[in-house]
C-alpha atoms as a PDB file:
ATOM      1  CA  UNK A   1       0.000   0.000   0.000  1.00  0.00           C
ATOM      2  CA  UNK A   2       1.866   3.413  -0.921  1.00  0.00           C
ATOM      3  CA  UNK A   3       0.528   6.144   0.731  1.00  0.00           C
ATOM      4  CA  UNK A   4       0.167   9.270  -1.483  1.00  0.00           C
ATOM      5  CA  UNK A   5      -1.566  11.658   0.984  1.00  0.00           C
ATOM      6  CA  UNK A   6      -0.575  14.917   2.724  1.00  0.00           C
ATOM      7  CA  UNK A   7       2.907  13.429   4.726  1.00  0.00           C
ATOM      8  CA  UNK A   8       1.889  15.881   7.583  1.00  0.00           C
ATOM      9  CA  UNK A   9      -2.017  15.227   7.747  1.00  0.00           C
ATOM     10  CA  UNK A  10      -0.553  11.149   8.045  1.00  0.00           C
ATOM     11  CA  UNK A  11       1.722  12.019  10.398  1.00  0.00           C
ATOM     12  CA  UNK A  12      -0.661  13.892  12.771  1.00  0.00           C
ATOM     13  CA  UNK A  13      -3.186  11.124  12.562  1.00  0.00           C
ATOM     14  CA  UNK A  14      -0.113   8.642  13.352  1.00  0.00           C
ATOM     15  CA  UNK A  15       0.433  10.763  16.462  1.00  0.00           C
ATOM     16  CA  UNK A  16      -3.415  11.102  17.068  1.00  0.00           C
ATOM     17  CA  UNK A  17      -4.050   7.219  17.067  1.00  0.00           C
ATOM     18  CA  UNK A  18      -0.591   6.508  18.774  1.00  0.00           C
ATOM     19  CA  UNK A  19      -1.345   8.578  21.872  1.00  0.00           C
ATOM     20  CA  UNK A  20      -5.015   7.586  22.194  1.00  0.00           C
ATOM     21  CA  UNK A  21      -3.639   3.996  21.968  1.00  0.00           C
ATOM     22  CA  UNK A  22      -1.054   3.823  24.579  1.00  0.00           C
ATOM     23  CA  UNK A  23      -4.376   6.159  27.019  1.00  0.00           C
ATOM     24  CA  UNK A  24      -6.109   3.048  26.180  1.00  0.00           C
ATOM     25  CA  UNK A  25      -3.491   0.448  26.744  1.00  0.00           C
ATOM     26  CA  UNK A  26      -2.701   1.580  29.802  1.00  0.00           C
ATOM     27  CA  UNK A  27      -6.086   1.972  31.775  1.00  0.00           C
ATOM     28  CA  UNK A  28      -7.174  -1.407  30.358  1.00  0.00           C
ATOM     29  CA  UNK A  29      -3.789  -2.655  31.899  1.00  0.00           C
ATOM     30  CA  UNK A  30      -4.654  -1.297  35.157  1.00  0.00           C
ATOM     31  CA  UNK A  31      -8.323  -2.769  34.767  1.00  0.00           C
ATOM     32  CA  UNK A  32      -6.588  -6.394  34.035  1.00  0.00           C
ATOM     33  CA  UNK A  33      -4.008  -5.717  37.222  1.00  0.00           C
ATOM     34  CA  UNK A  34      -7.145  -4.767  39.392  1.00  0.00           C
ATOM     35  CA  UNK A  35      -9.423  -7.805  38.202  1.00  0.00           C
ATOM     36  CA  UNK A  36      -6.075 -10.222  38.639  1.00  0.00           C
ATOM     37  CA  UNK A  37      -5.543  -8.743  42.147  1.00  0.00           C
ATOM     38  CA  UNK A  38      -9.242  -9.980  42.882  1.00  0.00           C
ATOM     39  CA  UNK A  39      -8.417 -13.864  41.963  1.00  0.00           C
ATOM     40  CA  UNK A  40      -5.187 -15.780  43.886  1.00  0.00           C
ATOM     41  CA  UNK A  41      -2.759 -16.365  41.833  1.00  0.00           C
ATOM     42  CA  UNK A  42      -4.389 -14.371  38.775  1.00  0.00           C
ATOM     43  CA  UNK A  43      -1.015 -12.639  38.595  1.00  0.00           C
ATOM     44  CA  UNK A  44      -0.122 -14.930  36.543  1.00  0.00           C
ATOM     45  CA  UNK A  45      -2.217 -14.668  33.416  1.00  0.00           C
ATOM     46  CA  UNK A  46      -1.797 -10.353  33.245  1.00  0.00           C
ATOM     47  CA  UNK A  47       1.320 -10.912  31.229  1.00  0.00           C
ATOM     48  CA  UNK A  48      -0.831 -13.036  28.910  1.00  0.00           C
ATOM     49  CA  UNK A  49      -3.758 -10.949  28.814  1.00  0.00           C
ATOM     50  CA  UNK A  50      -2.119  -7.782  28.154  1.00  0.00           C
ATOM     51  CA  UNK A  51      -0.267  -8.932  25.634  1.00  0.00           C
ATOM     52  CA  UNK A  52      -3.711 -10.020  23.914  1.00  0.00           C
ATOM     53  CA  UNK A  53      -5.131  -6.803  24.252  1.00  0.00           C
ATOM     54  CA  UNK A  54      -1.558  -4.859  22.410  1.00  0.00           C
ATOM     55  CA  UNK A  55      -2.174  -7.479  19.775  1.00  0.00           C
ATOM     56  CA  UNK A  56      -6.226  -6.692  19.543  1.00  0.00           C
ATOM     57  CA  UNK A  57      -4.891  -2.466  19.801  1.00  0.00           C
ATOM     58  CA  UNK A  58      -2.450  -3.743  16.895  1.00  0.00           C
ATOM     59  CA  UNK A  59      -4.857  -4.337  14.313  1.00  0.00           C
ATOM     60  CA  UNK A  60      -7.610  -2.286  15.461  1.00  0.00           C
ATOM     61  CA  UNK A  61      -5.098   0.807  14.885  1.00  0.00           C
ATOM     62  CA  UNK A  62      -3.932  -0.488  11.562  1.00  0.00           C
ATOM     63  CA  UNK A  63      -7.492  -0.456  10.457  1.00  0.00           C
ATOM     64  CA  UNK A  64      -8.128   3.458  11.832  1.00  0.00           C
ATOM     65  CA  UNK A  65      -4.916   4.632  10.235  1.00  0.00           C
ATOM     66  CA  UNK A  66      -5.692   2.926   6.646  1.00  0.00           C
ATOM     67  CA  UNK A  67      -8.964   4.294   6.797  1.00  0.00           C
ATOM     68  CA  UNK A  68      -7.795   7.940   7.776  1.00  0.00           C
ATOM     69  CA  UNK A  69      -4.933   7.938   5.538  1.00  0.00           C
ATOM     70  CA  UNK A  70      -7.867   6.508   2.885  1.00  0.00           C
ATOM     71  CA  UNK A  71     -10.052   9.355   3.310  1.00  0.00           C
ATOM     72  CA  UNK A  72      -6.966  12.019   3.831  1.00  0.00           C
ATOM     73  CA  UNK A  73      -6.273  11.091   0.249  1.00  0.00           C
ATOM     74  CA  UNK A  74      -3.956   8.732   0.490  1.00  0.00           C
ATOM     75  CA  UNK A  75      -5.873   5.359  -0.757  1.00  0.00           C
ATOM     76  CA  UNK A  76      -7.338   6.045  -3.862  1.00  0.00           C
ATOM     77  CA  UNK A  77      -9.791   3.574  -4.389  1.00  0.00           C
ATOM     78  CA  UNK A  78      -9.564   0.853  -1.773  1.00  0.00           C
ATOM     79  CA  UNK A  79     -12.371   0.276   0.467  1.00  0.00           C
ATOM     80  CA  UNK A  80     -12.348   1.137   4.289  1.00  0.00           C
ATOM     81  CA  UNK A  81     -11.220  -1.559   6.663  1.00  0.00           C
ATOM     82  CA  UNK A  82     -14.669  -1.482   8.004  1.00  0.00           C
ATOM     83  CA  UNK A  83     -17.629  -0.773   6.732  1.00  0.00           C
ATOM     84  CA  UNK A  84     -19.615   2.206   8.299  1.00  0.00           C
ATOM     85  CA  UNK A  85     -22.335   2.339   5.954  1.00  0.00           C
ATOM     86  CA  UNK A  86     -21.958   5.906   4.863  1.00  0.00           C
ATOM     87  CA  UNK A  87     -20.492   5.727   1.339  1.00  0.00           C
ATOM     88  CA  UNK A  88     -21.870   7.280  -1.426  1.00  0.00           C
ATOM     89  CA  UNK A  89     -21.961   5.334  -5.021  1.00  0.00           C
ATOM     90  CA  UNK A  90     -20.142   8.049  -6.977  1.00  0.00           C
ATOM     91  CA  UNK A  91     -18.636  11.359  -5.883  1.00  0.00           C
ATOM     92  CA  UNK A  92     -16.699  11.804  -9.334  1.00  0.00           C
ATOM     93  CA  UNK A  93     -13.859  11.455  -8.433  1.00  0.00           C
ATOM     94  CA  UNK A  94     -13.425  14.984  -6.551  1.00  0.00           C
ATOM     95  CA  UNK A  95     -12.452  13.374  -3.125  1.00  0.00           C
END
């Protein structure tokens, strides 16, 4: 995939989802040390379990940066990684 949008626009939204990413990483860390502190011996499994969730954050902000950088101007005419139900049939070409 090249991207062929605005380098700075890409960059911010890089920044944007890389921030609200590690928010989100670590308050669901804490929530997975707090529910492991509940159980004996649940200790264990946080290593596990976090590193599920960084894999699950992995892909879900590969999918919001291909779909930014897709409708920043940078993916011509791929589809979104998800479908949100909002796209129009044609827009001649003027996006």
């Amino acid at each position: 995939m090249t991207n062929q949008g605005n380098p700075q626009q890409q960059g911010f939204v890089e920044d944007s989802l890389h921030g609200a990413r590690q928010q989100l990483e670590g308050h669901i860390g804490d929530v997975i040390d707090q529910y492991a502190g509940r159980v004996p011996g649940g200790d264990r499994f946080t290593p596990e379990a976090k590193k599920a969730v960084g894999g699950i954050l992995d892909g879900l902000q590969k999918q919001l940066e291909a779909e930014a950088n897709n409708r920043l101007g940078g993916g011509g005419t791929s589809t979104p990684a998800t479908g949100t139900g909002n796209q129009q049939p044609d827009q001649g070409g003027l996006l």
